[in-house]
N, C-alpha and C. Protein backbone atom coordinates (compact mmCIF):
# COMPACT_ATOMS: atom_id res chain seq x y z
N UNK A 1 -1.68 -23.91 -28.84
CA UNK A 1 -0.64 -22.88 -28.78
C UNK A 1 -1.15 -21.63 -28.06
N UNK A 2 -0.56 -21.08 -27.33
CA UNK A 2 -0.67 -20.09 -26.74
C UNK A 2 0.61 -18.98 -26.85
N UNK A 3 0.21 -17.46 -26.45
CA UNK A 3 1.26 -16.57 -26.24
C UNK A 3 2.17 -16.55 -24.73
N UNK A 4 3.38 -16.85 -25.14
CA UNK A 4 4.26 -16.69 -24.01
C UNK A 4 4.91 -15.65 -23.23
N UNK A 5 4.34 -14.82 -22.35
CA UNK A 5 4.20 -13.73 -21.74
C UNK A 5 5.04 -13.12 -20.70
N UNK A 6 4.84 -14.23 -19.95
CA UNK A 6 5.68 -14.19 -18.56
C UNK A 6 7.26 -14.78 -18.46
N UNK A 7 7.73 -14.32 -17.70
CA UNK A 7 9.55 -14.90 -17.80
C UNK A 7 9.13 -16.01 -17.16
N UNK A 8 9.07 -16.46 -16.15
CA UNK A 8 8.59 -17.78 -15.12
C UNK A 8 8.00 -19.00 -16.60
N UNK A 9 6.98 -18.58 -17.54
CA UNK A 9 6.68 -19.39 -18.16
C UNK A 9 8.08 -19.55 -19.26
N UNK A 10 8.62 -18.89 -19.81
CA UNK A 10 9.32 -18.58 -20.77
C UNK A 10 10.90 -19.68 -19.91
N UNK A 11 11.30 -19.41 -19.13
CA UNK A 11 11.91 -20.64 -18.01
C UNK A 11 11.52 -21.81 -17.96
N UNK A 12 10.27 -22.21 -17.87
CA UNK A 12 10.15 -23.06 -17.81
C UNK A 12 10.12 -24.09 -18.99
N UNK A 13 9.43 -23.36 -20.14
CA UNK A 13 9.35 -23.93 -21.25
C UNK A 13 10.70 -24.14 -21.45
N UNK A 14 11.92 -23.46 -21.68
CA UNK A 14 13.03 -23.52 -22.33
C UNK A 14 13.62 -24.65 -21.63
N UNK A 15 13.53 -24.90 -20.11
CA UNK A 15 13.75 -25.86 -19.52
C UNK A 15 13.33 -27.51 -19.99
N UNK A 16 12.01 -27.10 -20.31
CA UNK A 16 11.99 -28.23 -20.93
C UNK A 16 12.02 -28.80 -22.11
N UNK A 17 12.69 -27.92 -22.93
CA UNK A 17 13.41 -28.18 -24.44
C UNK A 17 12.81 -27.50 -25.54
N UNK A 18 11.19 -26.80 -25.63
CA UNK A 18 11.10 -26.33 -26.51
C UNK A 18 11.89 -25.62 -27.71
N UNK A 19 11.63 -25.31 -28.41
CA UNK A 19 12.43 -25.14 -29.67
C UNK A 19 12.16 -24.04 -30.20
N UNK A 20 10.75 -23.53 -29.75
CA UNK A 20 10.00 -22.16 -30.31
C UNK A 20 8.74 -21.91 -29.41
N UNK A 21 8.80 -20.13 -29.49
CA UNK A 21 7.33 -20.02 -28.78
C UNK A 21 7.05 -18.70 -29.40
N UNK A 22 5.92 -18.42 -29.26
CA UNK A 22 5.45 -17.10 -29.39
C UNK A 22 5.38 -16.42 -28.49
N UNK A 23 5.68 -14.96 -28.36
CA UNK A 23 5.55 -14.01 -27.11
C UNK A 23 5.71 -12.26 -28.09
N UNK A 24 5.41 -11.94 -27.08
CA UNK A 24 4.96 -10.24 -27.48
C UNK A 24 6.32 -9.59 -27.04
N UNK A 25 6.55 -10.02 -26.06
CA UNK A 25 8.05 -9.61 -25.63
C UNK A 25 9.27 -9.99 -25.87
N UNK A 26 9.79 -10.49 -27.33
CA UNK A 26 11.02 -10.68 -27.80
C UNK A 26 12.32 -10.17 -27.21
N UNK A 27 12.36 -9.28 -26.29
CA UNK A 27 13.69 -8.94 -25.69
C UNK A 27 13.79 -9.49 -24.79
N UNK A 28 12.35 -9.50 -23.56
CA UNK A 28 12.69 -10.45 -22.47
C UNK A 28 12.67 -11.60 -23.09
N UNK A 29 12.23 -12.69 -23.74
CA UNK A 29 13.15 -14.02 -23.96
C UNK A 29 14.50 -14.19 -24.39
N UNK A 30 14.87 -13.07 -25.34
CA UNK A 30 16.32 -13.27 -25.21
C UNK A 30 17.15 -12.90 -23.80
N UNK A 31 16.71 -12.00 -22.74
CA UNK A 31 17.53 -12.42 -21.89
C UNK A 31 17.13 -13.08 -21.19
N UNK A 32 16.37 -13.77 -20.84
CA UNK A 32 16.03 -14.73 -20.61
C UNK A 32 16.88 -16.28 -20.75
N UNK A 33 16.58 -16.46 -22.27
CA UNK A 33 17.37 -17.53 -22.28
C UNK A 33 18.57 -17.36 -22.64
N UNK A 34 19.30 -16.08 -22.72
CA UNK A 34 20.93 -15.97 -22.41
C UNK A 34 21.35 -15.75 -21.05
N UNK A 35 20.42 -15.96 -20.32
CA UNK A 35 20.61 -16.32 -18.70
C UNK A 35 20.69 -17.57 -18.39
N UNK A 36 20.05 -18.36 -19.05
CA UNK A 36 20.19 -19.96 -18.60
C UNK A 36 21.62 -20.82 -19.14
């Protein structure tokens, strides 16, 4: 497990179905994945 940091990674993971991640930046993943 690692921390999920970057939007590019945070894309990609969600792309490929993850379900959960850890990251420091909780706002950019939500828009993030209310962009996809």
């Amino acid at each position: 497990p690692y921390t999920v940091n970057s939007e590019a990674d945070m894309i990609r993971l969600l792309q490929y179905g993850v379900t959960g991640l850890f990251t420091n930046y909780p706002d950019v993943f939500n828009r993030v994945k209310a962009s996809l």
